[in-house]
C-alpha atoms as a PDB file:
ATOM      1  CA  UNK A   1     103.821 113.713  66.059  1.00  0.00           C
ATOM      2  CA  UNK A   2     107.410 112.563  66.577  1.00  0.00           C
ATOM      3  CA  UNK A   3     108.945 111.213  69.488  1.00  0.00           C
ATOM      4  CA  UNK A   4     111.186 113.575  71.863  1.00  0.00           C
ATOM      5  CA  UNK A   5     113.803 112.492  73.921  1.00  0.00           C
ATOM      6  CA  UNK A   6     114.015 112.811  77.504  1.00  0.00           C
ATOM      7  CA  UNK A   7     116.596 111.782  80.735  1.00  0.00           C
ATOM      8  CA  UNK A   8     115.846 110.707  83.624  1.00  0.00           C
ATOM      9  CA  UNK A   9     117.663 109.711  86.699  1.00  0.00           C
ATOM     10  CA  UNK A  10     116.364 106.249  87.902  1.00  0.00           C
ATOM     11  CA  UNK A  11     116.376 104.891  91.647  1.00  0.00           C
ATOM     12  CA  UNK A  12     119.903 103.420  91.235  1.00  0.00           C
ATOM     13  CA  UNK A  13     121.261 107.110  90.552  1.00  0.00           C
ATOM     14  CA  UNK A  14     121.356 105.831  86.640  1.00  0.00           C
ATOM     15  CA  UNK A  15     120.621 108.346  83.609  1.00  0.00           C
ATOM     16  CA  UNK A  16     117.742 106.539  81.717  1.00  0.00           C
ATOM     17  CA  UNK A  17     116.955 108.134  78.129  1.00  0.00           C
ATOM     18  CA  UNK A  18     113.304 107.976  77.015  1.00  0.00           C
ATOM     19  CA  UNK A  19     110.945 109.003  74.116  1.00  0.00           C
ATOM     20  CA  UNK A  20     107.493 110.995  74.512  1.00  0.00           C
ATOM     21  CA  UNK A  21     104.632 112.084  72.439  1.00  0.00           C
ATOM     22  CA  UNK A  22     101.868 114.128  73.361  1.00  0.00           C
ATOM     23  CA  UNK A  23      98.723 115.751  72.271  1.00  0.00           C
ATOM     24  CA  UNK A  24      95.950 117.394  73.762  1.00  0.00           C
ATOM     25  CA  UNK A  25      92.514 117.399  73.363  1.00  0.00           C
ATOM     26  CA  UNK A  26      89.272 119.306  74.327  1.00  0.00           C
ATOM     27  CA  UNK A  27      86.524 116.655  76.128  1.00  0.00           C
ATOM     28  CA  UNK A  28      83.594 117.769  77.430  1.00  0.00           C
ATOM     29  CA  UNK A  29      85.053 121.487  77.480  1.00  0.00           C
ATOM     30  CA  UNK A  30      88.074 120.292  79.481  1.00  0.00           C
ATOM     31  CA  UNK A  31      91.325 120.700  77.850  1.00  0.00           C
ATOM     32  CA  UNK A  32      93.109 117.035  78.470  1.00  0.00           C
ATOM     33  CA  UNK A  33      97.041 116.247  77.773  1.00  0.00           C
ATOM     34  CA  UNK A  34      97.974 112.602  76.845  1.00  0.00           C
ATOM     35  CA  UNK A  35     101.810 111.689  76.782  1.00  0.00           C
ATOM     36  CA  UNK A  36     102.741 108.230  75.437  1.00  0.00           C
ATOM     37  CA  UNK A  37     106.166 107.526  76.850  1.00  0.00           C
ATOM     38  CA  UNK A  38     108.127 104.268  75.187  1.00  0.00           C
ATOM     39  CA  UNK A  39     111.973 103.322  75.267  1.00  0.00           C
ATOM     40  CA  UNK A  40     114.832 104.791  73.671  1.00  0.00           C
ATOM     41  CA  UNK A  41     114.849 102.555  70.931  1.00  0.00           C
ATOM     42  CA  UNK A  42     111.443 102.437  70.561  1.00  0.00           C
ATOM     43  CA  UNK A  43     110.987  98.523  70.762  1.00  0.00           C
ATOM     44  CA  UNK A  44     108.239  97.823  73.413  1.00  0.00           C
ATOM     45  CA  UNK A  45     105.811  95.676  74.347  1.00  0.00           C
ATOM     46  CA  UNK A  46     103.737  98.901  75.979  1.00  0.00           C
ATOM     47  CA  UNK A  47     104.209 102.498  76.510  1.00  0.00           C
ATOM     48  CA  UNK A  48     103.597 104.391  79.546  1.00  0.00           C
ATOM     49  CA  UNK A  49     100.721 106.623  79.497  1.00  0.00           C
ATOM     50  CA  UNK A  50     100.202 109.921  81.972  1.00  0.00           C
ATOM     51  CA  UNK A  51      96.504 112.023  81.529  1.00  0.00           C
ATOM     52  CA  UNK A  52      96.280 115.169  82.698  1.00  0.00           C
ATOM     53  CA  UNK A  53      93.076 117.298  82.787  1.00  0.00           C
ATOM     54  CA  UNK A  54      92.586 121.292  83.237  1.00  0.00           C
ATOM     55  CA  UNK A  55      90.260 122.456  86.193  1.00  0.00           C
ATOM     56  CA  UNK A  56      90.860 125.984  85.500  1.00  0.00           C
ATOM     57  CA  UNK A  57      92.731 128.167  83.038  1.00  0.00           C
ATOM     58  CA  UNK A  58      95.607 128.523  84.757  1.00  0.00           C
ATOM     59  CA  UNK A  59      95.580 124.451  86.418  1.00  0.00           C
ATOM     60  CA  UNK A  60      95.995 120.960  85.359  1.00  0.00           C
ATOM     61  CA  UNK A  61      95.121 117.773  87.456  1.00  0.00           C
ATOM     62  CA  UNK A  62      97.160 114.782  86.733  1.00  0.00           C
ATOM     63  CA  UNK A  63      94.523 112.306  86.400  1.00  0.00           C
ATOM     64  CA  UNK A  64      96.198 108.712  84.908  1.00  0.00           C
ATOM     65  CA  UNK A  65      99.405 107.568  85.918  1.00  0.00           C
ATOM     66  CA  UNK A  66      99.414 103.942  84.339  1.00  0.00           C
ATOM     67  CA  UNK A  67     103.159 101.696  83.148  1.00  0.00           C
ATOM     68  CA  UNK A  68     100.677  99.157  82.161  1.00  0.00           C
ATOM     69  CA  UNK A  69     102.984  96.600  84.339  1.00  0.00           C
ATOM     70  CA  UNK A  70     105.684  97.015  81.992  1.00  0.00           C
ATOM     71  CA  UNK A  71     109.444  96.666  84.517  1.00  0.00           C
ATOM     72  CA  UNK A  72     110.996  99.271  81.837  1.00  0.00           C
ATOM     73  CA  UNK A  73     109.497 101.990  83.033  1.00  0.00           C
ATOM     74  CA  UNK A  74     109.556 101.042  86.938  1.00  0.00           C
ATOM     75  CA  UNK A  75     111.531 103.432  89.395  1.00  0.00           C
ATOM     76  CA  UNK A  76     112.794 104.991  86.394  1.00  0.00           C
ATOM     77  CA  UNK A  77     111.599 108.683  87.530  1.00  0.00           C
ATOM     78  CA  UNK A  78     109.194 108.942  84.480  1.00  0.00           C
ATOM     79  CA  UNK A  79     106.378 110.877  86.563  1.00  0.00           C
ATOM     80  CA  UNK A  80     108.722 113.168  87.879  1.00  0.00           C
ATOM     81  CA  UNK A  81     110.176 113.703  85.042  1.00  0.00           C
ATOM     82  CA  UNK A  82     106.776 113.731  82.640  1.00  0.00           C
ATOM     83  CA  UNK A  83     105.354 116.437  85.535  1.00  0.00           C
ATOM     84  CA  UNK A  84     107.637 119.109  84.692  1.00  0.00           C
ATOM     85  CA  UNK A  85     107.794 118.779  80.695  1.00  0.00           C
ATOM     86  CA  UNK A  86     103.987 118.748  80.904  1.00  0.00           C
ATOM     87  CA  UNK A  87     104.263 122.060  83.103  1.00  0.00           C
ATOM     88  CA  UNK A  88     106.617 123.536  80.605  1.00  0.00           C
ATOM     89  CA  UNK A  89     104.833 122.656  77.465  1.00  0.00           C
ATOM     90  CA  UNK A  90     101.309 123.957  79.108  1.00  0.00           C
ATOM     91  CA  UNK A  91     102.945 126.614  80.853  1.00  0.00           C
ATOM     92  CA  UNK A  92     100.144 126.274  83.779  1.00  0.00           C
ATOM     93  CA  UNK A  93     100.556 124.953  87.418  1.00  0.00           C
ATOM     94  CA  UNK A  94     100.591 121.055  87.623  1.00  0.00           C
ATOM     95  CA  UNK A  95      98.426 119.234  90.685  1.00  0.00           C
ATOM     96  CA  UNK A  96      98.402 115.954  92.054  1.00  0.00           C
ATOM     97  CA  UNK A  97      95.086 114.836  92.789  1.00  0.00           C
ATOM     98  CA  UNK A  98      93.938 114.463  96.399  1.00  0.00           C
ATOM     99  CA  UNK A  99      92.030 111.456  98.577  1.00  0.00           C
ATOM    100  CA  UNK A 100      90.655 114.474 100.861  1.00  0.00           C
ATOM    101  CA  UNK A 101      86.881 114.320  99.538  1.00  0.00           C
ATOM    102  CA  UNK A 102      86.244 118.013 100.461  1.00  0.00           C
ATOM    103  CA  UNK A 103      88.898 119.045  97.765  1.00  0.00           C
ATOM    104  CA  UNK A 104      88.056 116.753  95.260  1.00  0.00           C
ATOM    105  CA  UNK A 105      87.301 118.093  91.763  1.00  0.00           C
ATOM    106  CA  UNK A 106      86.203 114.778  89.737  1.00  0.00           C
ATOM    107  CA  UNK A 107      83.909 112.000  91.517  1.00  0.00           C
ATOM    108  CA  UNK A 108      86.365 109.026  90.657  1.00  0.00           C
ATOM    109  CA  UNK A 109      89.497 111.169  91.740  1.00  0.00           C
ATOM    110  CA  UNK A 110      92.090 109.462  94.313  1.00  0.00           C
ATOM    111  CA  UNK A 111      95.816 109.419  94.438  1.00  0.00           C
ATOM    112  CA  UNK A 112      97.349 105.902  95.144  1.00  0.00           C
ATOM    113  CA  UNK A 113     100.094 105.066  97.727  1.00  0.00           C
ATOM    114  CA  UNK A 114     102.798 104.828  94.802  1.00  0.00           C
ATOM    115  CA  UNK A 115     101.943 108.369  93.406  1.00  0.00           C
ATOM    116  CA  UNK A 116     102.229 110.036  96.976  1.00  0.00           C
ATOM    117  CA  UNK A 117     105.418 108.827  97.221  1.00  0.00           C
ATOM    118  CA  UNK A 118     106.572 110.098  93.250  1.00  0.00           C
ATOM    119  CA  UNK A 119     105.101 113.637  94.291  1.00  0.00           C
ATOM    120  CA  UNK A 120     107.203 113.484  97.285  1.00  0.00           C
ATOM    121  CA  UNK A 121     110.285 112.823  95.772  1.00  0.00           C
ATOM    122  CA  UNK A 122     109.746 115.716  93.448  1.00  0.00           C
ATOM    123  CA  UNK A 123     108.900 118.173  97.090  1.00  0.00           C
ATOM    124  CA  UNK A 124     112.444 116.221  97.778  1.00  0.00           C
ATOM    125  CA  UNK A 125     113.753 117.616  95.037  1.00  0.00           C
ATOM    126  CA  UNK A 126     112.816 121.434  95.601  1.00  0.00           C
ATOM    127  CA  UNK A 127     110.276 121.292  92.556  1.00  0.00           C
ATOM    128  CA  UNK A 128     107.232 120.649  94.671  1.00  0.00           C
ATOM    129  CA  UNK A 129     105.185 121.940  97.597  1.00  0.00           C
ATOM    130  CA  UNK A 130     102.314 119.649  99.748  1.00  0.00           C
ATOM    131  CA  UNK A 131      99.490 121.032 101.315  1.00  0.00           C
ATOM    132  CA  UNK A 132      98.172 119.060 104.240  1.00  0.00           C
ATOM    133  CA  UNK A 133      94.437 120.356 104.494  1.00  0.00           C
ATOM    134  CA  UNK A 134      93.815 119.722 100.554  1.00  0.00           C
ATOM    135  CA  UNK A 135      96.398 116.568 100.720  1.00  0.00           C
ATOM    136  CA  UNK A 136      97.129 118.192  97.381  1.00  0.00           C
ATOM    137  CA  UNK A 137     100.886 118.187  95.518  1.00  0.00           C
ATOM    138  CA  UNK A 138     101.856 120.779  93.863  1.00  0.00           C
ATOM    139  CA  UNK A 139     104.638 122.036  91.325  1.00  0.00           C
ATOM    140  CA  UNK A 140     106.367 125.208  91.947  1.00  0.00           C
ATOM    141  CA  UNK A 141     105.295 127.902  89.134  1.00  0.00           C
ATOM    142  CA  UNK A 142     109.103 128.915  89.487  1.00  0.00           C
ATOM    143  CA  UNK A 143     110.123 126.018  87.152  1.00  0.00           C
ATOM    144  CA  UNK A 144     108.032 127.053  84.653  1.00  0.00           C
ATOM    145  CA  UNK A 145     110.501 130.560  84.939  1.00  0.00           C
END
């Protein structure tokens, strides 16, 4: 699959162009979406990967978030950004995952300090709603619209 081009707006207030590739995959009766996200010009040294994984038929759990230390892709807005194509491609709600263990749906699942705060910049941003009890992100089903 080819690359597709994306924009995002990086924490300087700076338009950023990327490239992303995707494909998805059925594990273990799970449908799972892999995006491979590299620069513009394609010259890297490694790409920035986000997992998601469906819980339901009509949900997806981000589930790897991972720049692989690379500074290109640091407080570039990539998540955000990555959230919402995935939710427009799948066409089902998008979730953060939680650190609550009552609302946990995989065994390993946890949500680091640096993802909280991506997921709240996209609340920021009106695309996004937080529920406390679940300490569970999610997008608004009116993007997908």
């Amino acid at each position: 699959m080819a690359y597709t081009s994306f924009e995002t707006i990086d924490k300087e207030g700076k338009t950023q162009t990327f490239k992303y590739k995707y494909e998805t995959e059925l594990t273990f009766e799970r449908e799972k979406w892999h995006f491979v996200i590299v620069p513009e010009d394609e010259v890297y040294d490694d790409f920035f990967y986000l997992g998601a994984t469906a819980i339901s038929d009509d949900t997806l759990k981000i589930t790897t978030v991972n720049r692989h230390n690379q500074i290109i892709y640091s407080a570039k807005g990539i998540t955000e950004k990555i959230i919402q194509i995935l939710a427009l491609l799948s066409g089902k709600k998008v979730i953060s995952s939680t650190n609550n263990p009552a609302f946990k749906f995989f065994d390993e699942e946890f949500r680091t300090p640096a993802a909280t705060k991506v997921w709240q910049r996209v609340v920021q941003q009106g695309f996004a709603t937080y529920d406390a009890e679940t300490d569970i992100f999610s997008l608004h089903e009116k993007l997908l619209n």
